[in-house]
N, C-alpha and C. Protein backbone atom coordinates (compact mmCIF):
# COMPACT_ATOMS: atom_id res chain seq x y z
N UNK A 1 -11.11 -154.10 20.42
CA UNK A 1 -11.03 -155.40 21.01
C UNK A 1 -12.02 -155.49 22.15
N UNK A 2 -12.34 -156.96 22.73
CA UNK A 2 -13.29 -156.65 23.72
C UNK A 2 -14.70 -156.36 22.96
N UNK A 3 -15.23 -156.54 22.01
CA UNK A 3 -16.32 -156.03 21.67
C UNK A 3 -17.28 -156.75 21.61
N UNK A 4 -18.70 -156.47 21.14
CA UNK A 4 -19.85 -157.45 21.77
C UNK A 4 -20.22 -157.61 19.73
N UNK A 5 -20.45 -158.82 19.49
CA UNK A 5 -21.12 -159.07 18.34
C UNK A 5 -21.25 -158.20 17.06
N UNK A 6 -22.41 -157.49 18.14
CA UNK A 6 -23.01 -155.79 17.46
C UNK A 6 -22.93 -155.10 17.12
N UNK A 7 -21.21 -154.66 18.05
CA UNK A 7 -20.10 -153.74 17.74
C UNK A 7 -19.54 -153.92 16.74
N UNK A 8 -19.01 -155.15 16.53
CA UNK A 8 -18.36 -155.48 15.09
C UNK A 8 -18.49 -155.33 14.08
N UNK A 9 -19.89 -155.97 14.14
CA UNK A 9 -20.66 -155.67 12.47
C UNK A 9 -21.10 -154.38 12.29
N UNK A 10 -21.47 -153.60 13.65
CA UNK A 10 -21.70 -152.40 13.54
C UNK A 10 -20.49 -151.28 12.36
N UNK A 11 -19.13 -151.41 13.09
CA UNK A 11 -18.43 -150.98 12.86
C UNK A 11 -17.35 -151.29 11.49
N UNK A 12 -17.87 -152.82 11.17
CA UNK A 12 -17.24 -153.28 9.84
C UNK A 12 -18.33 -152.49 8.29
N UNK A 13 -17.19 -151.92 7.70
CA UNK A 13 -17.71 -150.99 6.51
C UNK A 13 -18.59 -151.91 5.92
N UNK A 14 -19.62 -151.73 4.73
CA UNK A 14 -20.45 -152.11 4.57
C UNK A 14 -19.73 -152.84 2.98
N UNK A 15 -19.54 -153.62 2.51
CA UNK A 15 -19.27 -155.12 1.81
C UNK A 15 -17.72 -155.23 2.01
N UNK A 16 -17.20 -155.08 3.33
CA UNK A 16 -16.24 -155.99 3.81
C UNK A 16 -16.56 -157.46 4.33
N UNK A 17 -15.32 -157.91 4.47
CA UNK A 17 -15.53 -159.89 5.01
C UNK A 17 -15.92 -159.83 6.17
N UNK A 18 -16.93 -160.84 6.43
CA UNK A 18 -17.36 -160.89 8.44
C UNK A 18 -15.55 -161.22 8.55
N UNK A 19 -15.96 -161.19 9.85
CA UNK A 19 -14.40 -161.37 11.22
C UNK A 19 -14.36 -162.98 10.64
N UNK A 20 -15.32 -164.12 10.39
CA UNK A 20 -14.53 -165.52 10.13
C UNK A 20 -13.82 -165.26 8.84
N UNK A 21 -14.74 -164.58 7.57
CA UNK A 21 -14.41 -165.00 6.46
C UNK A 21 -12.63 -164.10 6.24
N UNK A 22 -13.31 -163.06 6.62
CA UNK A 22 -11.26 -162.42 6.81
C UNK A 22 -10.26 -163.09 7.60
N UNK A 23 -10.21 -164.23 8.74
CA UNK A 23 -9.57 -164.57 9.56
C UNK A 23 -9.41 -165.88 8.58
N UNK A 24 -9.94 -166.19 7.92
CA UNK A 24 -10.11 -167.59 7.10
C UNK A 24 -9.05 -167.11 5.77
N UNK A 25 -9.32 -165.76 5.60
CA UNK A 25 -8.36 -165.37 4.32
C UNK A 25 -7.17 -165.42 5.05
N UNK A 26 -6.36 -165.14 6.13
CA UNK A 26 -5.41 -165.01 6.89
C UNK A 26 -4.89 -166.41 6.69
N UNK A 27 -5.73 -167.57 7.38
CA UNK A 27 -5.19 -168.86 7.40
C UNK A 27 -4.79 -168.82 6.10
N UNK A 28 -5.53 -169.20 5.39
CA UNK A 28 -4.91 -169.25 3.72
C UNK A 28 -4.07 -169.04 3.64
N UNK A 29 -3.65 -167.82 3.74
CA UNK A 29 -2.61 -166.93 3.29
C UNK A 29 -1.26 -167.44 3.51
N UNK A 30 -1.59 -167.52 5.05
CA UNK A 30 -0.07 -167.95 6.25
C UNK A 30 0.49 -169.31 5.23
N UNK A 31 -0.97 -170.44 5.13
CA UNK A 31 -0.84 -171.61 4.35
C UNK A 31 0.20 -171.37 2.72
N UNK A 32 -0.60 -170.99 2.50
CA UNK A 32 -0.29 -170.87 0.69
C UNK A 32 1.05 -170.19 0.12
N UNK A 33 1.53 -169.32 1.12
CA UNK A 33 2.73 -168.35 0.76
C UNK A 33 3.88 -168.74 0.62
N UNK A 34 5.02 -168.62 0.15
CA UNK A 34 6.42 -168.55 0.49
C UNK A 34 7.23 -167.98 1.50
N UNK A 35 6.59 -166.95 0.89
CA UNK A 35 7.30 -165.91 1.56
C UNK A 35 7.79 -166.08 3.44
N UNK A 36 8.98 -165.90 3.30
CA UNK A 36 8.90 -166.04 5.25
C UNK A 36 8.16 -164.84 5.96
N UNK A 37 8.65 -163.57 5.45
CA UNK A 37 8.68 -162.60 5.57
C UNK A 37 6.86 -162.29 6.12
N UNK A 38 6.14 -162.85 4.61
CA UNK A 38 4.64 -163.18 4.91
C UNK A 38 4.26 -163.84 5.89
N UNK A 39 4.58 -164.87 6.32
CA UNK A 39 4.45 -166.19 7.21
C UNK A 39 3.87 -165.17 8.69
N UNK A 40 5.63 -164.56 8.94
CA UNK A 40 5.87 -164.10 10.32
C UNK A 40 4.42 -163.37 10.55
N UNK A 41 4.46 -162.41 9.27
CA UNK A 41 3.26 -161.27 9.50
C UNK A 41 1.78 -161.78 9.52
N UNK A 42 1.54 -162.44 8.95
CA UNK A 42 0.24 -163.16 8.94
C UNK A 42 0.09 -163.80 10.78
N UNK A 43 1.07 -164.79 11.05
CA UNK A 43 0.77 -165.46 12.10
C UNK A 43 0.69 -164.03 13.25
N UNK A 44 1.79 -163.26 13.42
CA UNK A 44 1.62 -162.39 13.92
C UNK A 44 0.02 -161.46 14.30
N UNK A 45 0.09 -161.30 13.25
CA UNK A 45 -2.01 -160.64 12.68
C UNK A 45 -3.05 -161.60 13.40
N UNK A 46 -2.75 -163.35 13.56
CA UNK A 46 -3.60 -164.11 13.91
C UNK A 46 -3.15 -163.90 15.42
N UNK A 47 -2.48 -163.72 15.92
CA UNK A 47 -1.88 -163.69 17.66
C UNK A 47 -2.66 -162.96 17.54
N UNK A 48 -2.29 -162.06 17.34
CA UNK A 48 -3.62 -160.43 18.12
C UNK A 48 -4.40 -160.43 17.85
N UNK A 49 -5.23 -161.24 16.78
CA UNK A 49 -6.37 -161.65 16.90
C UNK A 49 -7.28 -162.19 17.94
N UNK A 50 -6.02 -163.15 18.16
CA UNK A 50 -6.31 -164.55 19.64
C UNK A 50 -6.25 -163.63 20.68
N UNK A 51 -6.13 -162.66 21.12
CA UNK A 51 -6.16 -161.60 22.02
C UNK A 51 -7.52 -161.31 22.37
N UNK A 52 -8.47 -161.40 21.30
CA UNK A 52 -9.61 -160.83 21.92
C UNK A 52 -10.55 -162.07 21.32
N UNK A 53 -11.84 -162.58 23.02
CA UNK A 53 -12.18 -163.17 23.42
C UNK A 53 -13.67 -163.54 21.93
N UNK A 54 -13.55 -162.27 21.60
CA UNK A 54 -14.74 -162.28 20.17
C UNK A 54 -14.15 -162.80 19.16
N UNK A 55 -13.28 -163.63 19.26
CA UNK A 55 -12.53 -164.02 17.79
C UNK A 55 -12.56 -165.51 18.45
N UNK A 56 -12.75 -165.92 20.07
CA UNK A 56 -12.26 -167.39 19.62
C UNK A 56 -13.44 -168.50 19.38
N UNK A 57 -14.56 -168.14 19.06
CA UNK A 57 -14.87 -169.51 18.46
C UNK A 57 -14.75 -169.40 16.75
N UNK A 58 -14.31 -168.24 15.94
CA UNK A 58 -14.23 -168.37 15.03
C UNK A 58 -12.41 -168.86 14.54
N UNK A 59 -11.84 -168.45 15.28
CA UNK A 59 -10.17 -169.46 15.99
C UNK A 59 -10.48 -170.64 15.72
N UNK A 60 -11.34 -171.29 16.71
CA UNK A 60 -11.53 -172.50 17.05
C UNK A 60 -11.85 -173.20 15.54
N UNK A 61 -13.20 -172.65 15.49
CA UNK A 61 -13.40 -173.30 13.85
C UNK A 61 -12.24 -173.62 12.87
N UNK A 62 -11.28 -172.79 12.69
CA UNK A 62 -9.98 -172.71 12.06
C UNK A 62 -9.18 -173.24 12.04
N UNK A 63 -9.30 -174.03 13.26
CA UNK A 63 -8.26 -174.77 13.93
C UNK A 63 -6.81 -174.01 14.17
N UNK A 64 -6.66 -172.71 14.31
CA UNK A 64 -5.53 -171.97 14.73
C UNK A 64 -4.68 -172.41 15.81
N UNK A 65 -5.39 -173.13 16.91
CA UNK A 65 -4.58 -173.64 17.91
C UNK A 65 -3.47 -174.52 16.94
N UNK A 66 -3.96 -175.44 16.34
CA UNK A 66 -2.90 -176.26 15.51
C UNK A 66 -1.83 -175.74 15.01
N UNK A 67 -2.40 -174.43 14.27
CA UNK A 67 -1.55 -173.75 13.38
C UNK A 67 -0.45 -173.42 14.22
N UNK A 68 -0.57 -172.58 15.27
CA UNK A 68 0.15 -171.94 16.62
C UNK A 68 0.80 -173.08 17.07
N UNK A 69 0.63 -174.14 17.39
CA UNK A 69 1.39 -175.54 17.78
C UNK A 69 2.33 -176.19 16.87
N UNK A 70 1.84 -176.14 16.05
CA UNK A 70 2.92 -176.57 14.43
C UNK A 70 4.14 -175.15 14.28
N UNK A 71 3.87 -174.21 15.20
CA UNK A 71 4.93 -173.42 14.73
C UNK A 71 6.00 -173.09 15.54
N UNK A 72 5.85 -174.25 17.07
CA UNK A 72 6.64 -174.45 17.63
C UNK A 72 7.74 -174.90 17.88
N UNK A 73 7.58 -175.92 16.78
CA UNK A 73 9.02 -176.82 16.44
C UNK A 73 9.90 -176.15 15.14
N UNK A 74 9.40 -174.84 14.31
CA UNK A 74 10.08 -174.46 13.34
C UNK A 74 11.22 -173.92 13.46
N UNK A 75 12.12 -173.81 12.69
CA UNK A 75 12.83 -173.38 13.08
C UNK A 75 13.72 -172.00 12.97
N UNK A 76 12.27 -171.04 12.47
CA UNK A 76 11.95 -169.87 12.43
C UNK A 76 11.69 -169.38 14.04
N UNK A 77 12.62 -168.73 14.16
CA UNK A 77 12.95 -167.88 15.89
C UNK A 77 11.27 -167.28 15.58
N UNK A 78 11.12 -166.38 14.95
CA UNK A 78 9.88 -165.37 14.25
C UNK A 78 8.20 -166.45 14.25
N UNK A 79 9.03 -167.46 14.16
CA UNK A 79 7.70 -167.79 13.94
C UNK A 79 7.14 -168.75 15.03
N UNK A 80 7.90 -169.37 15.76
CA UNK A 80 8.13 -169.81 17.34
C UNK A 80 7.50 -169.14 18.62
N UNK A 81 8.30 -167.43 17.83
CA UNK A 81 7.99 -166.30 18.88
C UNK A 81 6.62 -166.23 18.82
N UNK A 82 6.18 -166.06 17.36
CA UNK A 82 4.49 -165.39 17.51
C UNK A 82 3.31 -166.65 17.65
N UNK A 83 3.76 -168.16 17.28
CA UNK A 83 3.22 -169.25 17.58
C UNK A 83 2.72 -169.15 19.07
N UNK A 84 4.06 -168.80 20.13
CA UNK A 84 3.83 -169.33 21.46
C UNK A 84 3.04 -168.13 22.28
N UNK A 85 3.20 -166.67 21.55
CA UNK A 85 2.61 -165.99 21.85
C UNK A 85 1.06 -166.20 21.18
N UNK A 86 0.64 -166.39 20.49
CA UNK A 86 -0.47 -166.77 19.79
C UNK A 86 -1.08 -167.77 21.21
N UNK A 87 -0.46 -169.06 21.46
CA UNK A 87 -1.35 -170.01 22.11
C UNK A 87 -1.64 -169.10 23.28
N UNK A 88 -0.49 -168.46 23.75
CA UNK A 88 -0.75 -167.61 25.04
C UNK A 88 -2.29 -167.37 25.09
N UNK A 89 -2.36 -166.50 24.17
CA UNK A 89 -3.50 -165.28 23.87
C UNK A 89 -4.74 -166.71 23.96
N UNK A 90 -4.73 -167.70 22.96
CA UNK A 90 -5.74 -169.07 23.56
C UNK A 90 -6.03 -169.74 24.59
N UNK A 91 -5.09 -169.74 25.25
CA UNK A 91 -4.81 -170.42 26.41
C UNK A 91 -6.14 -169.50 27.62
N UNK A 92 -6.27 -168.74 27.24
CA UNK A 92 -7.69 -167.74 28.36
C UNK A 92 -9.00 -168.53 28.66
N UNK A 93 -9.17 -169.08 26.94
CA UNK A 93 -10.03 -169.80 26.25
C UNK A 93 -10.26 -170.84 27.25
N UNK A 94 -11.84 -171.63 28.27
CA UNK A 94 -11.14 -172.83 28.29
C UNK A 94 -11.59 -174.12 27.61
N UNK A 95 -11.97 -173.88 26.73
CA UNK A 95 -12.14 -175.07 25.36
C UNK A 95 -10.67 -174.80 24.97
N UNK A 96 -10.58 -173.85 24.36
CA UNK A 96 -8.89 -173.80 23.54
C UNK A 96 -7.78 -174.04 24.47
N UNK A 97 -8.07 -173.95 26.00
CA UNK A 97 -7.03 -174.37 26.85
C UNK A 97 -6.96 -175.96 26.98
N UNK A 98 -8.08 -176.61 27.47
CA UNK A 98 -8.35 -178.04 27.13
C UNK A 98 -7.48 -178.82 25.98
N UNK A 99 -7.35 -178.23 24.99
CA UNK A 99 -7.33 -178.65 23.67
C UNK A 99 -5.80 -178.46 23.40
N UNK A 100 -5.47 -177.67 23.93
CA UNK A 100 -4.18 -177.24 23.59
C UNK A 100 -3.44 -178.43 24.79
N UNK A 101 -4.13 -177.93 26.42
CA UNK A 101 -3.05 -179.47 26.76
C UNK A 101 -3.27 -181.10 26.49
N UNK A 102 -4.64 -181.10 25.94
CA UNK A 102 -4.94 -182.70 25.34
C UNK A 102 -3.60 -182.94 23.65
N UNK A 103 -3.29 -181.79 23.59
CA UNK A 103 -2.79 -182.02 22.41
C UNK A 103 -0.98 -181.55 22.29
N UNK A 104 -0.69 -182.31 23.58
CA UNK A 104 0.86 -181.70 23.91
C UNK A 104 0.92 -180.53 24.00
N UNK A 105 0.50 -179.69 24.22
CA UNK A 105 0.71 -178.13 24.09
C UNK A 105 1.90 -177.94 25.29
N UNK A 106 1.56 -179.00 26.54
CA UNK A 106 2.12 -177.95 27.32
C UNK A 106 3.82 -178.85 27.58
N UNK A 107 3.92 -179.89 26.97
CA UNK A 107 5.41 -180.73 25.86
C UNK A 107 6.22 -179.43 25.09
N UNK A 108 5.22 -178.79 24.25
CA UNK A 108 5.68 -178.14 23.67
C UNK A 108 6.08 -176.97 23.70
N UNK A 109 5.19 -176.16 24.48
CA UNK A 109 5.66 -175.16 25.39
C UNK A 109 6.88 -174.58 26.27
N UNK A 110 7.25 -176.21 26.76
CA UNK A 110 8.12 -175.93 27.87
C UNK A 110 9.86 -176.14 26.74
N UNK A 111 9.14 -176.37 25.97
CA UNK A 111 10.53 -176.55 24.61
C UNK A 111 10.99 -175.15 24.57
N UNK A 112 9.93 -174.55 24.59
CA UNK A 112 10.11 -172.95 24.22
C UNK A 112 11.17 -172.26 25.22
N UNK A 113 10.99 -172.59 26.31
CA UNK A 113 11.81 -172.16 27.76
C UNK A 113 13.50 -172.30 27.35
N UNK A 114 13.51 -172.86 26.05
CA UNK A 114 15.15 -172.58 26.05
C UNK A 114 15.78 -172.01 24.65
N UNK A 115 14.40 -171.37 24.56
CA UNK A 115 15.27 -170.30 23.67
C UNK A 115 15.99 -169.01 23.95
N UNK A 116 16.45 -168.56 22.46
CA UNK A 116 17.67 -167.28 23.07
C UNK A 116 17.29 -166.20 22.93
N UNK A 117 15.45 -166.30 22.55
CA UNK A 117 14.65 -164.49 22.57
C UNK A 117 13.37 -164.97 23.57
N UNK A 118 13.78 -163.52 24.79
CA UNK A 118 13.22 -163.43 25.71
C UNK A 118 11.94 -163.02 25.32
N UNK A 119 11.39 -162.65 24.75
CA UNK A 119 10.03 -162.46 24.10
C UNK A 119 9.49 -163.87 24.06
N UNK A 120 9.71 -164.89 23.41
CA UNK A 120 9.45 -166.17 23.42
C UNK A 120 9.33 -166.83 24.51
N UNK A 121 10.67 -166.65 25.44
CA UNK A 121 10.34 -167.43 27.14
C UNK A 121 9.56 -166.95 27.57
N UNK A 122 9.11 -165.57 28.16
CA UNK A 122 7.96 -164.72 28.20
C UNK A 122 6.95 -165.42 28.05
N UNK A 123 6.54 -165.68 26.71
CA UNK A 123 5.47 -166.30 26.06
C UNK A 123 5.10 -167.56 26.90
N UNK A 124 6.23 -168.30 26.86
CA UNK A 124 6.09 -169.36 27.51
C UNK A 124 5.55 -169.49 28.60
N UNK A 125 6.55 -168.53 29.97
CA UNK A 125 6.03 -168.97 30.57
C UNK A 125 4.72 -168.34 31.28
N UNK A 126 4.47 -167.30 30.50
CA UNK A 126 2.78 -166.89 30.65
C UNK A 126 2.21 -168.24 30.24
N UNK A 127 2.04 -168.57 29.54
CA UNK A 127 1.69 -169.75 28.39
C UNK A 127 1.30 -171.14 29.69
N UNK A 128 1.99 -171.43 30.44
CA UNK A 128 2.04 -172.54 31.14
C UNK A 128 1.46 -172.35 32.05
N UNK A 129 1.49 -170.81 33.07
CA UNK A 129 0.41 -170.49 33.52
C UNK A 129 -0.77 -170.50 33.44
N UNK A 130 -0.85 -170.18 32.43
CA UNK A 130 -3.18 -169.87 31.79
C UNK A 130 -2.93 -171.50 31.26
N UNK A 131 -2.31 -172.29 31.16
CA UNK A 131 -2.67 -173.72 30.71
C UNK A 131 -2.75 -174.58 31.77
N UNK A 132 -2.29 -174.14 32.81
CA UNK A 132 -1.98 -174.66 34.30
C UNK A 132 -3.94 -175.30 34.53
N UNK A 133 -4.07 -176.39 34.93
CA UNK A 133 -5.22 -177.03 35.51
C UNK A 133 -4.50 -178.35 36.92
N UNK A 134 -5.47 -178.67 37.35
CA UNK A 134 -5.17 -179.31 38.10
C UNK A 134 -4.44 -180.90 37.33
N UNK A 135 -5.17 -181.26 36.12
CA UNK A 135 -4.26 -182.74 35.54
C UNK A 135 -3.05 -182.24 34.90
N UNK A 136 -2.89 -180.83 34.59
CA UNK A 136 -1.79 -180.38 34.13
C UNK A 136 -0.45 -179.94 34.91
N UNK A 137 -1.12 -179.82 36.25
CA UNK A 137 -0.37 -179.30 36.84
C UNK A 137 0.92 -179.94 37.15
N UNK A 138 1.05 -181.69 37.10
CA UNK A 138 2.49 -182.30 37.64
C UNK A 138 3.35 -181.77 36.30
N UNK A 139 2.77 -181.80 35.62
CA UNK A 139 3.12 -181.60 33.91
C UNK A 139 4.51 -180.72 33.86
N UNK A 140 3.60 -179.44 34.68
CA UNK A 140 4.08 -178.00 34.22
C UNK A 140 5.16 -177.76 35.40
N UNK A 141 4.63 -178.46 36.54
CA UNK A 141 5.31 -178.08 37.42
C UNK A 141 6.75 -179.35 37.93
N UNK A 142 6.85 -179.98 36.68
CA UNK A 142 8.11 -181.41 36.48
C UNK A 142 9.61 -180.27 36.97
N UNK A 143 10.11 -181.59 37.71
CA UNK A 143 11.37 -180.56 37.98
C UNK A 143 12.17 -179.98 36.69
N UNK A 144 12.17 -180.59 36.08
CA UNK A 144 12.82 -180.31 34.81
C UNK A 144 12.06 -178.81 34.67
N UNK A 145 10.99 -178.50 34.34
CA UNK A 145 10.62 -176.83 33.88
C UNK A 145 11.07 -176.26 34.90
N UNK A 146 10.94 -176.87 36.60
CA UNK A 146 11.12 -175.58 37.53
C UNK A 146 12.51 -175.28 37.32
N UNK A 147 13.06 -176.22 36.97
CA UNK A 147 14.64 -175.78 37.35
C UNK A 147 14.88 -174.82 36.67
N UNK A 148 14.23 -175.17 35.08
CA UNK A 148 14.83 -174.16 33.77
C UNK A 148 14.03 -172.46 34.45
N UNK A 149 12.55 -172.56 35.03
CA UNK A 149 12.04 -171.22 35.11
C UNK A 149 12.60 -170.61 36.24
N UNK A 150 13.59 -171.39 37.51
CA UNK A 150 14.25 -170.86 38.45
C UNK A 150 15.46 -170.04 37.67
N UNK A 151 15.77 -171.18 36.58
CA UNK A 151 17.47 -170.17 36.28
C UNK A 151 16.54 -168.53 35.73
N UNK A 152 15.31 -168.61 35.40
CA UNK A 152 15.54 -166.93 35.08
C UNK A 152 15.30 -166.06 35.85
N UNK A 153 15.09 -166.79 37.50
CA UNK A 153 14.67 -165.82 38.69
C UNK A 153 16.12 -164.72 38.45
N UNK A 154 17.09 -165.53 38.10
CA UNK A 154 18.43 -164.58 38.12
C UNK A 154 18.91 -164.35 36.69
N UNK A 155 17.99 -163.95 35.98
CA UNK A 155 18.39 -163.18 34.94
C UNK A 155 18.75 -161.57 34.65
N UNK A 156 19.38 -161.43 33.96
CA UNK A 156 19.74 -159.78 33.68
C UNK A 156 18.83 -159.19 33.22
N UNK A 157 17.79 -159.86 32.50
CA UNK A 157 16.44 -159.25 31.94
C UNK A 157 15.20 -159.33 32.98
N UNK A 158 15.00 -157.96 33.78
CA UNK A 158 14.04 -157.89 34.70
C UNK A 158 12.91 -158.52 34.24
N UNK A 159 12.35 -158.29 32.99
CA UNK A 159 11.15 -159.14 32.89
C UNK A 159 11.02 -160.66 32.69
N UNK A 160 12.06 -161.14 32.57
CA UNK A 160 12.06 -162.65 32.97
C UNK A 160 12.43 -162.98 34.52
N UNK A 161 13.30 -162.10 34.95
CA UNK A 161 13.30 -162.56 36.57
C UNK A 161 12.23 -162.20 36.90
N UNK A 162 11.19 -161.12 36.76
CA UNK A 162 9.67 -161.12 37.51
C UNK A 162 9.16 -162.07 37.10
N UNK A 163 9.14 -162.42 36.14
CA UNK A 163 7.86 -163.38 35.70
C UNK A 163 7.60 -164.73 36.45
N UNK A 164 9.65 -165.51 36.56
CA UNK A 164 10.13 -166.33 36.88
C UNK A 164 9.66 -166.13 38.66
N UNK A 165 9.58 -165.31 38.64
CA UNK A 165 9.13 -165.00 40.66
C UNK A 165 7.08 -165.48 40.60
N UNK A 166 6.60 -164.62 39.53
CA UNK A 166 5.44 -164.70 39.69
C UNK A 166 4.80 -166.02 39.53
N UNK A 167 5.26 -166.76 38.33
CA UNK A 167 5.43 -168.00 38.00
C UNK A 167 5.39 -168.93 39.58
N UNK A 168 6.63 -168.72 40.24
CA UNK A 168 6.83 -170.06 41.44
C UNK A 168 5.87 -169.15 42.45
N UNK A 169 5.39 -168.09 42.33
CA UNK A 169 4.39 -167.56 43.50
C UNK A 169 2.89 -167.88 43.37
N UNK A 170 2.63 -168.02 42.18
CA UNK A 170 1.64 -168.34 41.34
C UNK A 170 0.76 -169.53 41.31
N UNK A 171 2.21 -170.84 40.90
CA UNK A 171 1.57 -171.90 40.66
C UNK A 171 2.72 -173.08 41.42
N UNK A 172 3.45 -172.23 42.26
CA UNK A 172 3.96 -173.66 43.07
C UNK A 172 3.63 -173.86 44.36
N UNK A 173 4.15 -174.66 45.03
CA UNK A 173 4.11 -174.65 46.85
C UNK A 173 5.41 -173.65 47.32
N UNK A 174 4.82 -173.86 48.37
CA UNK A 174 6.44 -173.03 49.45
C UNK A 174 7.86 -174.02 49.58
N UNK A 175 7.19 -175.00 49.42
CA UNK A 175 8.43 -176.17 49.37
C UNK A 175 9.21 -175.87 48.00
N UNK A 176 8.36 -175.79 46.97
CA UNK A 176 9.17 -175.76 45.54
C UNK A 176 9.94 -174.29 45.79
N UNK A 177 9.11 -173.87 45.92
CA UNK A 177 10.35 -172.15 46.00
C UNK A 177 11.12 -172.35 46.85
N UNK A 178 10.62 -172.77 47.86
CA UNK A 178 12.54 -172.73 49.03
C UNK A 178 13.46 -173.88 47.93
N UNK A 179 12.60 -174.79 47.55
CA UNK A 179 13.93 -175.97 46.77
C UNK A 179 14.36 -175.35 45.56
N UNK A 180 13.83 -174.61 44.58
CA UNK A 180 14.39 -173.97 43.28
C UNK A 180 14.89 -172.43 43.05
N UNK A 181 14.38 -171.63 44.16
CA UNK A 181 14.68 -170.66 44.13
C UNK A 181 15.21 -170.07 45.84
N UNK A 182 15.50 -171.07 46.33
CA UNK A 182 16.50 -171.33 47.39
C UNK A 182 15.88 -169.90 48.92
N UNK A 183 14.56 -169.79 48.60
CA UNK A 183 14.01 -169.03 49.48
C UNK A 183 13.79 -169.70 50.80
N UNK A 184 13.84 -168.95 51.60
CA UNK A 184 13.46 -169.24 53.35
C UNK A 184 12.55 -168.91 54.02
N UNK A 185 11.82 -169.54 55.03
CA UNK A 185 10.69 -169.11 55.18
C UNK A 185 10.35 -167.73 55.18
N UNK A 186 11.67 -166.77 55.46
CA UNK A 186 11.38 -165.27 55.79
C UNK A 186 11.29 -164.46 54.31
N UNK A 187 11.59 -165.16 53.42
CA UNK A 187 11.77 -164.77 52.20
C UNK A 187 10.31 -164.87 51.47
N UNK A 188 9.34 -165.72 51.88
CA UNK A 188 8.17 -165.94 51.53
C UNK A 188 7.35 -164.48 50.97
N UNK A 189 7.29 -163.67 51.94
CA UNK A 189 6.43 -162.61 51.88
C UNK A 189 7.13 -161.91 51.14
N UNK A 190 8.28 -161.70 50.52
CA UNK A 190 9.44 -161.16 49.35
C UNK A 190 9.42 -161.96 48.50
N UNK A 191 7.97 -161.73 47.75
CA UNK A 191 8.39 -162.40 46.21
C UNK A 191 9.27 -161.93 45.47
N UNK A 192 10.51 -161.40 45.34
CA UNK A 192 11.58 -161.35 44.40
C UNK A 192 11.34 -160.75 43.15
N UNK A 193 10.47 -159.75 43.02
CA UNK A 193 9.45 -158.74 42.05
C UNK A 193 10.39 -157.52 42.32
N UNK A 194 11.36 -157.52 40.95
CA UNK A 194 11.99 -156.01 41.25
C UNK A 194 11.59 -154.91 40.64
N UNK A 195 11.50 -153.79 41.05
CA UNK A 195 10.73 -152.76 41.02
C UNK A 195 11.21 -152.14 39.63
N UNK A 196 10.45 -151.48 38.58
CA UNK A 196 10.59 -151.02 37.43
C UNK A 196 11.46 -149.65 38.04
């Protein structure tokens, strides 16, 4: 991952598919199948794809953001999970970030915040972060999400209460954290980051 052009082709065996034409067999695939089982794994394969920065204008071409957005409302937990993790991994992008909040992404996103696999909220609310811009920002930061990303400051799952800390340290004011996560001025310099 991380690799420069050169590397790729360098390293792709000699009459395998370039990186579009195999990522293009993927779409297909995810498209054309039945199978759920297939679905999960394919979209899955395209997330970690979206991971590395040499894959996204051939993403883009694909229109994968779509794909990853259409798999938000399913009602496949599996396929929700690797959708929102997928945009995550786009969201770095900022053409694919653009695009994703011109196109509800970040509506849809915050849907995600109430599901019942923490892998998915995760997703999320990394997700709202790297989508975070300044016209986005009343968006993301509507009381309605803070409230929902405050309830996981006090969750039993450390990695949603960190996140939920890094999140209001991140991308709110000092006003929003004393109002949602009921901090005081002395509490400021204690971001609420509990130790592994």
């Amino acid at each position: 991952m991380f690799q420069t052009e050169e590397e790729m082709k360098r390293r792709t065996p000699r009459g395998s598919l370039d990186r579009l034409a195999y990522l293009q067999q993927l779409v297909t695939e995810f498209q054309t199948t039945d199978s759920k089982v297939c679905k999960q794994e394919v979209l899955a394969n395209l997330g970690n794809f979206a991971y590395d920065p040499m894959n996204f204008d051939n993403l883009r071409r694909l229109n994968v953001a779509d794909l990853f957005l259409d798999m938000l409302t399913e009602d496949d937990d599996k396929l929700v999970e690797f959708g929102v993790s997928g945009l995550c991994n786009l969201a770095l992008d900022k053409e694919l970030k653009s695009y994703i909040n011109e196109n509800d992404g970040v509506g849809q996103v915050q849907q995600c915040l109430l599901s019942k696999t923490p892998e998915t909220v995760l997703s999320a609310i990394t997700c709202l972060m790297f989508l975070m811009t300044p016209s986005s920002k009343k968006e993301i930061c509507s009381s309605e999400t803070l409230s929902k990303i405050a309830a996981f400051s006090e969750s039993e799952d450390r990695r949603l209460r960190n996140l939920a800390h890094v999140f209001f340290q991140d991308c709110c004011t000092a006003e929003q954290r004393r109002r949602y996560l009921k901090e005081t001025p002395d509490d400021e310099t204690n971001q609420g980051i509990v130790p592994s």
